[in-house]
Protein backbone atom coordinates (compact mmCIF):
# COMPACT_ATOMS: atom_id res chain seq x y z
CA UNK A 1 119.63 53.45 131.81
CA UNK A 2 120.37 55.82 134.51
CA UNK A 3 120.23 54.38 138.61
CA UNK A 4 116.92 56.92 138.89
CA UNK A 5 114.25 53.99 138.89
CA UNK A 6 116.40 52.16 141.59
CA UNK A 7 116.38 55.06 143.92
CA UNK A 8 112.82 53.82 145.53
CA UNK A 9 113.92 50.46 144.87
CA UNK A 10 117.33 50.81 147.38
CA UNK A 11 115.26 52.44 149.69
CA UNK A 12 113.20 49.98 150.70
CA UNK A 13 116.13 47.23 151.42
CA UNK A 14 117.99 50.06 153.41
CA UNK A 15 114.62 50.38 155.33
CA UNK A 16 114.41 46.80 155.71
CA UNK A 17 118.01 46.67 156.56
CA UNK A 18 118.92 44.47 153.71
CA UNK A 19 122.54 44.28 153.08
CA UNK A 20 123.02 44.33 149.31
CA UNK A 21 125.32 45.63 146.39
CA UNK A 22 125.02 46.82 142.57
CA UNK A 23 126.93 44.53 140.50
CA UNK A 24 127.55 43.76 137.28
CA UNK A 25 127.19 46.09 134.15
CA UNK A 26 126.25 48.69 136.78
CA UNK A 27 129.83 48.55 138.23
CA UNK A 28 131.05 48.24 135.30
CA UNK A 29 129.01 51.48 134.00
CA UNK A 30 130.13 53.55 137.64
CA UNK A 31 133.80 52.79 137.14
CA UNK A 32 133.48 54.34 133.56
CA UNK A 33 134.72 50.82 131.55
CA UNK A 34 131.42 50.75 129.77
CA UNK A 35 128.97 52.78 128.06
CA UNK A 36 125.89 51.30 128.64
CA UNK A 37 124.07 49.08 131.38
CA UNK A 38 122.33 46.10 130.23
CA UNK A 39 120.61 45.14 133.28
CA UNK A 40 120.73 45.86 137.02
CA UNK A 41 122.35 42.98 139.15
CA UNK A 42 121.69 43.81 142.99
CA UNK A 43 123.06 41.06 145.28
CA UNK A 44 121.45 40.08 148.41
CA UNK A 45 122.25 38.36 151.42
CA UNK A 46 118.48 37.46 153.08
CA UNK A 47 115.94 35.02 152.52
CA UNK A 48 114.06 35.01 149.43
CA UNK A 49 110.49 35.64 151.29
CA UNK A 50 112.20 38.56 153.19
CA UNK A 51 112.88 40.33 149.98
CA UNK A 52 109.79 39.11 148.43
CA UNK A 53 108.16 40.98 151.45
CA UNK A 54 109.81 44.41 150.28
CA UNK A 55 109.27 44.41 147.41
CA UNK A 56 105.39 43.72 147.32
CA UNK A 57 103.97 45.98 144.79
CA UNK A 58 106.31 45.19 142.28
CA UNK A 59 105.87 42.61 139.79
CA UNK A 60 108.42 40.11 140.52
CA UNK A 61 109.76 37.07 138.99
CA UNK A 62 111.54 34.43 140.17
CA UNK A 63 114.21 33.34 137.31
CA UNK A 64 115.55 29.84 136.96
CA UNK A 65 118.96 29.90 139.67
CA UNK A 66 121.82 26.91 139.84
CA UNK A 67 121.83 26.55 136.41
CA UNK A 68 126.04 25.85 135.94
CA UNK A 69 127.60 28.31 135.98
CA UNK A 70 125.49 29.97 138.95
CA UNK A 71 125.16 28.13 142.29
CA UNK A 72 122.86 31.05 144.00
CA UNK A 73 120.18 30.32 146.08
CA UNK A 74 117.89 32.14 144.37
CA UNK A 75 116.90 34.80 141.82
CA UNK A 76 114.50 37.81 141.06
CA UNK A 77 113.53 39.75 138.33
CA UNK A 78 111.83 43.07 138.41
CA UNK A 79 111.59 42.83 134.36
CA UNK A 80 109.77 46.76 133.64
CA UNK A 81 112.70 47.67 135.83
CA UNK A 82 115.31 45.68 134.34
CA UNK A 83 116.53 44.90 137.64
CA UNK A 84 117.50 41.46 138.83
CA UNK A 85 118.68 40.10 142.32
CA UNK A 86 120.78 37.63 143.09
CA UNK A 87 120.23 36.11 146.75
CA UNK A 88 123.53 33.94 147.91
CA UNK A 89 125.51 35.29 145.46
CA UNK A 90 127.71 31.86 143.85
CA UNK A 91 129.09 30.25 141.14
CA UNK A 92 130.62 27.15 140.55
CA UNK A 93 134.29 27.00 140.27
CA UNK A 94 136.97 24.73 139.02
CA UNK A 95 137.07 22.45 142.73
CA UNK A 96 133.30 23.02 143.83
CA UNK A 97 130.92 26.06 144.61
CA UNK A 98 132.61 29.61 145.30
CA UNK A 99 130.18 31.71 147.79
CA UNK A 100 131.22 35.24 146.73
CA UNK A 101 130.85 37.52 149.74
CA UNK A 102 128.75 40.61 149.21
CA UNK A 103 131.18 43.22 149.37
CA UNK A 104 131.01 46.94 148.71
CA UNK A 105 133.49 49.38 147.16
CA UNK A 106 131.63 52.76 147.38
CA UNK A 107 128.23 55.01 146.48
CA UNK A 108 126.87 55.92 143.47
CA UNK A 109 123.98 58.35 143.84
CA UNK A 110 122.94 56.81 147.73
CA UNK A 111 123.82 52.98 145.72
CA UNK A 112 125.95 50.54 147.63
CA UNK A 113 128.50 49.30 144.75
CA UNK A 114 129.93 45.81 144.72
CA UNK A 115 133.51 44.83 145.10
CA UNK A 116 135.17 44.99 141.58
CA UNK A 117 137.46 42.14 142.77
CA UNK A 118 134.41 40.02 143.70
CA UNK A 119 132.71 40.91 140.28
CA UNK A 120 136.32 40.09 138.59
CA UNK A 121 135.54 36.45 139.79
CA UNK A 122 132.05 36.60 139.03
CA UNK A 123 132.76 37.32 135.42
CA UNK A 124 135.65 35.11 135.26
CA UNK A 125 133.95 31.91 136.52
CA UNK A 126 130.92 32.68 134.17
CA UNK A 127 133.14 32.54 131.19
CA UNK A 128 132.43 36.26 130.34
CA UNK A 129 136.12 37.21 129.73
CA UNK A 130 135.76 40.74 127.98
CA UNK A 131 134.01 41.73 130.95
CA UNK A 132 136.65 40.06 133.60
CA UNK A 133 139.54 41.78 131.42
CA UNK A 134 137.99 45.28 131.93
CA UNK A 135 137.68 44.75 135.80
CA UNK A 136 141.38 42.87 135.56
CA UNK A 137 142.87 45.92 134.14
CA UNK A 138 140.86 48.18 136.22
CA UNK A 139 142.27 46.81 139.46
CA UNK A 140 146.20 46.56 138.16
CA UNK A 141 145.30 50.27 137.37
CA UNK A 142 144.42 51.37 140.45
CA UNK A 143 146.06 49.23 142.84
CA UNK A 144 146.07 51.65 145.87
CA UNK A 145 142.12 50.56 145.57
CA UNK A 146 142.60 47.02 145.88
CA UNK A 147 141.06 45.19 148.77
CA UNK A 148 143.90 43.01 149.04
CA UNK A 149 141.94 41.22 152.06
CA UNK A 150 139.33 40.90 150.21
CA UNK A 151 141.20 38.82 147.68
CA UNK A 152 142.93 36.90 150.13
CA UNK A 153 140.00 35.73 151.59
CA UNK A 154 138.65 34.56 147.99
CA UNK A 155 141.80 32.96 147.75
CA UNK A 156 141.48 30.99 151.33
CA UNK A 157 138.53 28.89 149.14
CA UNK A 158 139.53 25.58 148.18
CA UNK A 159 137.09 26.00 145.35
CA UNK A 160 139.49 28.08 142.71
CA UNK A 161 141.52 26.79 139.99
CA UNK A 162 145.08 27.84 139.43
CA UNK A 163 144.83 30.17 136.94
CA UNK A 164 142.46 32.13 138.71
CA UNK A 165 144.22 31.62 141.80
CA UNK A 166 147.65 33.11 140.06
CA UNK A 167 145.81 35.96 138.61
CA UNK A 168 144.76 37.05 142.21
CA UNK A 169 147.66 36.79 143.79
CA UNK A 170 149.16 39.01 140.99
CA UNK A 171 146.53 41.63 142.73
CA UNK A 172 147.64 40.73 145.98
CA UNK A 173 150.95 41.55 145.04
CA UNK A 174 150.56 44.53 143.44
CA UNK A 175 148.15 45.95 146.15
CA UNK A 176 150.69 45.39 148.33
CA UNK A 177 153.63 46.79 146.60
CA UNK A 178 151.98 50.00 145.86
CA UNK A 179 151.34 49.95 149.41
């Protein structure tokens, strides 16, 4: 699946100014640790009528959200599309709910991409640990990209267990030492 369909798609929210970010196998896909993209996970950060709004025409569904592990507000589904949003992006995590802030890391073809650190999490606290070990090893890789302020502002929650907690200070330390 190639980010061509999205293109009209990612237009709209930008003309709506709708902050959002391309997550999931779609990061993983642009930072060349896959091969293929399942689906297309855009995070939002507006109400779910607001992007209901936008994206009139489209046949939308709204999928089943707070299910454990997720704690977002709300999901979307444009199935023909493959595309899914995710509207208050969170997941519940060892000591409560972890709000994961929609943060972006670059462009891909006029795409806002999400944070690899925040997706790191994502994976991690969904239990999908091949997919938190690529994005693991991708950021001790390249740690002069690490958003090391990023990280230590997931790690200001009160909401992470320790081993989490110790693997992102790891990233906080090497950011900083390549630094």
């Amino acid at each position: 699946m190639q980010p061509d369909k999205l293109i009209p798609i990612i237009q709209r929210l930008e003309e709506h100014d709708i902050m959002y970010s391309l997550g999931g196998s779609g990061l993983l896909y642009y930072l060349n640790l896959v091969e293929s993209i399942n689906d297309w996970d855009i995070t939002v950060n507006c109400p779910k009528q607001e992007l209901m709004k936008v994206l009139h025409g489209y046949e939308c569904l709204e999928l089943e959200s707070g299910d454990y592990p997720f704690a977002s507000q709300y999901r979307m589904s444009i199935e023909t599309y493959h595309v899914d949003f995710i509207g208050g992006f969170a997941l519940y995590a060892e000591k409560g709910i972890l709000h994961l802030p929609l943060e972006r890391m670059g462009e891909w073809d006029g795409i806002q991409m999400a944070s690899p650190e925040v997706w790191y999490v994502a994976y991690y606290l969904m239990g999908r640990q091949t997919k938190a070990d690529l994005l693991l090893h991708y950021l001790q890789n390249n740690a002069c990209k690490i958003n090391y302020s990023l990280i230590e502002d997931l790690l200001n929650s009160t909401s992470l267990g320790h081993e989490l907690r110790q693997s992102l200070i790891s990233l906080v330390i090497e950011a900083k030492s390549y630094k």
